[in-house]
N, C-alpha and C. Protein backbone atom coordinates (compact mmCIF):
# COMPACT_ATOMS: atom_id res chain seq x y z
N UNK A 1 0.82 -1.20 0.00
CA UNK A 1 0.00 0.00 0.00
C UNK A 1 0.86 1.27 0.00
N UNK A 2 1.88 0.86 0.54
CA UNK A 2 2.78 2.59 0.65
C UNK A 2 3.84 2.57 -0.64
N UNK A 3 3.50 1.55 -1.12
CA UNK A 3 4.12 1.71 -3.01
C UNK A 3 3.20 2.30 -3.37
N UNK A 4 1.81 2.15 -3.90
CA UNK A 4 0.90 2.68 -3.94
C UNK A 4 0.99 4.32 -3.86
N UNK A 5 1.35 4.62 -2.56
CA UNK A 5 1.38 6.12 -2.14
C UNK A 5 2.00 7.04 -2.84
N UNK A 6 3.26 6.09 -2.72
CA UNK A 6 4.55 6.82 -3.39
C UNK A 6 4.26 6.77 -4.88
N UNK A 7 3.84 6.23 -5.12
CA UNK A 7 3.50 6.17 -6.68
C UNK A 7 2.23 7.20 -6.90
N UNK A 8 1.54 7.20 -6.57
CA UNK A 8 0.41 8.61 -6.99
C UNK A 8 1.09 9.83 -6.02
N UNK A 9 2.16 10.29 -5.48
CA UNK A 9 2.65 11.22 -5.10
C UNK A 9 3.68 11.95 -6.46
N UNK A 10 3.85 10.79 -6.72
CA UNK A 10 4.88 11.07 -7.61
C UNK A 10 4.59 11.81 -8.84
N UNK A 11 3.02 11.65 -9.26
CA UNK A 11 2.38 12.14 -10.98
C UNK A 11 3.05 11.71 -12.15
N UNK A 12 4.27 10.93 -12.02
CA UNK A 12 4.69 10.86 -13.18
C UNK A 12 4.22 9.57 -14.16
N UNK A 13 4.08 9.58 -15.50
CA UNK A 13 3.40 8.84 -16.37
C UNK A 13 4.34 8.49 -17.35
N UNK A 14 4.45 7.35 -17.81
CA UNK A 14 5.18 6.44 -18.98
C UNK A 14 4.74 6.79 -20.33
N UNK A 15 5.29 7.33 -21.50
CA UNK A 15 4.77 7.62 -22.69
C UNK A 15 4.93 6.55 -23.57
N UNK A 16 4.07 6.22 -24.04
CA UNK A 16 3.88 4.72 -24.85
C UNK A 16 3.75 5.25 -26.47
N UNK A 17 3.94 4.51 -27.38
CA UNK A 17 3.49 4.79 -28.95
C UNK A 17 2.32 4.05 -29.04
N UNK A 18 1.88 2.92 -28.51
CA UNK A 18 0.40 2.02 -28.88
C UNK A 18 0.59 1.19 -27.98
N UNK A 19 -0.64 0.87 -28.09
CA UNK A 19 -0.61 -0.09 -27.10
C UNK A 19 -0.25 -1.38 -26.68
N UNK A 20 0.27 -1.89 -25.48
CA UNK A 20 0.64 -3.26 -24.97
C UNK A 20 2.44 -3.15 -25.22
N UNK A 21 2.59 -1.79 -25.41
CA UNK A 21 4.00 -1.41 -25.33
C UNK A 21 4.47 -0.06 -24.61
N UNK A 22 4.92 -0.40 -23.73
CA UNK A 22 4.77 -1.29 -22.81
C UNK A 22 4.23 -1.48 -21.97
N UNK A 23 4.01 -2.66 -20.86
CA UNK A 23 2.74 -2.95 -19.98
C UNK A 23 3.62 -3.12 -19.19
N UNK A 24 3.37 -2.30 -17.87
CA UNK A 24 3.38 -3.35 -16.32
C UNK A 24 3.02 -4.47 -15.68
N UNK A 25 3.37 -5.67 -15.25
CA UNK A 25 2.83 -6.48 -14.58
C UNK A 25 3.41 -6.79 -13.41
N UNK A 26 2.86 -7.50 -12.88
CA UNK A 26 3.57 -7.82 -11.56
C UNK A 26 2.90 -9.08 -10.69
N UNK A 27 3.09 -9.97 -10.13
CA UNK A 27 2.70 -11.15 -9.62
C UNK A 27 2.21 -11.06 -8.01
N UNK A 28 1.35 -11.00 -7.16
CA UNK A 28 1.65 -10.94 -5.48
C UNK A 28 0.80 -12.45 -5.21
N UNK A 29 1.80 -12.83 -4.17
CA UNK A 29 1.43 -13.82 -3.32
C UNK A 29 -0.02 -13.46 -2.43
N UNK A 30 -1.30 -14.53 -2.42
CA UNK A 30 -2.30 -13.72 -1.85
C UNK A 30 -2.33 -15.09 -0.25
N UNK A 31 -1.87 -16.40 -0.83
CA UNK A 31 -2.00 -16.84 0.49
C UNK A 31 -2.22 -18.36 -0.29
N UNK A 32 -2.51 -19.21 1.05
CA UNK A 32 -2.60 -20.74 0.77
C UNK A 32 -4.11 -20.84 0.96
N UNK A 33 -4.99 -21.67 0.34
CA UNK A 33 -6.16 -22.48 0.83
C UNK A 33 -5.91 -24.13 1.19
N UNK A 34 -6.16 -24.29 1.68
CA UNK A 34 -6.04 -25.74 2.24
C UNK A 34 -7.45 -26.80 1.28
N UNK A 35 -6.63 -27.32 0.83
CA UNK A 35 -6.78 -28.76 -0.45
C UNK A 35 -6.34 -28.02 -1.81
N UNK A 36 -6.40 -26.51 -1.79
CA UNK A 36 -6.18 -26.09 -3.12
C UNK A 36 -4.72 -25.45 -3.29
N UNK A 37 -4.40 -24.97 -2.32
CA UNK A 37 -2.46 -25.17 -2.55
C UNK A 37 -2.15 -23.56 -2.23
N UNK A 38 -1.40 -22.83 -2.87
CA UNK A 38 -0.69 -21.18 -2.93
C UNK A 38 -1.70 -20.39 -4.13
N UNK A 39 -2.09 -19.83 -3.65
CA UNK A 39 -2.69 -18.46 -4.51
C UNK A 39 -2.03 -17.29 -4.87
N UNK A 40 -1.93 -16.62 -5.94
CA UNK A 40 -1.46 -15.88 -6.29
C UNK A 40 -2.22 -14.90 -7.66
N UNK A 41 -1.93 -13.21 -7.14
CA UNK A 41 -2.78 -12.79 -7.99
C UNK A 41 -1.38 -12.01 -9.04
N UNK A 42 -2.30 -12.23 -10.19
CA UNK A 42 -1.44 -11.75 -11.48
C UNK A 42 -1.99 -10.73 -11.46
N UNK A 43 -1.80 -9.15 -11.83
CA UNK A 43 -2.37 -7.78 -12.70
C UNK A 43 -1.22 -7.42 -13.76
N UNK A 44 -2.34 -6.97 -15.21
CA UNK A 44 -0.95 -6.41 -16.27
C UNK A 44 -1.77 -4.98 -16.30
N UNK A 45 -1.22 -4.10 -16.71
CA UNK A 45 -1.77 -2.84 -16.98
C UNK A 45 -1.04 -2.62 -18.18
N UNK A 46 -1.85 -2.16 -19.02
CA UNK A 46 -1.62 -1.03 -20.07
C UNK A 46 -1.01 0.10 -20.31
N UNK A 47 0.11 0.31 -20.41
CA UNK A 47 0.49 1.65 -19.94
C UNK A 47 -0.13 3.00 -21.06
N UNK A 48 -0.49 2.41 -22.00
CA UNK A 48 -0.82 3.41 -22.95
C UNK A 48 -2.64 3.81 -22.80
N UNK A 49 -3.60 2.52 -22.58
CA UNK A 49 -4.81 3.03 -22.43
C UNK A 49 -5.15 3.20 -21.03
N UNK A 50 -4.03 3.13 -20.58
CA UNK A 50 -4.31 3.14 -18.40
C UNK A 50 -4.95 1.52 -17.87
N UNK A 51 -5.60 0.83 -18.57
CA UNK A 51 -6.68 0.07 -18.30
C UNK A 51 -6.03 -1.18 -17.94
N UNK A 52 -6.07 -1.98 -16.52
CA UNK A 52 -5.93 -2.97 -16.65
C UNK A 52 -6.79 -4.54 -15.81
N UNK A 53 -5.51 -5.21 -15.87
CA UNK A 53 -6.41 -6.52 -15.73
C UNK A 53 -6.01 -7.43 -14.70
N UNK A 54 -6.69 -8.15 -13.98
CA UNK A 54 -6.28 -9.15 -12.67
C UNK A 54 -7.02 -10.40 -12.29
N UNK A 55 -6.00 -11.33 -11.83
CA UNK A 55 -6.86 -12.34 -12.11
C UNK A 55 -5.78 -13.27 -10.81
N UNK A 56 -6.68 -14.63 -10.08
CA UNK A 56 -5.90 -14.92 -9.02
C UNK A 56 -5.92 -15.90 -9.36
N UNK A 57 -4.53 -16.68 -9.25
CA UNK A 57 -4.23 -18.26 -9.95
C UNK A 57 -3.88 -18.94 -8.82
């Protein structure tokens, strides 16, 4: 969360030519369920249309 902070303190923005060039992603550990194993959530963002996406594997 205090990446987060520092990151909208900051205003600064990535200039892209089109899109899916280039994208952020990043992987976080969300935890274990018991019979189903380690969870983990994926998000990629877009850097050019802002818009992105997440999903927990």
């Amino acid at each position: 969360m205090e990446q987060l902070r520092a990151l909208e303190r900051a205003k600064e923005e990535i200039e892209t030519e089109h899109p899916g060039y280039p994208g952020a992603q990043d992987t976080f550990y969300i935890g274990t369920l018991k019979g189903v194993g380690r969870i983990y959530q994926q998000t990629f963002i877009d850097t050019y249309s802002k818009v992105g996406d997440g999903q927990a594997l």
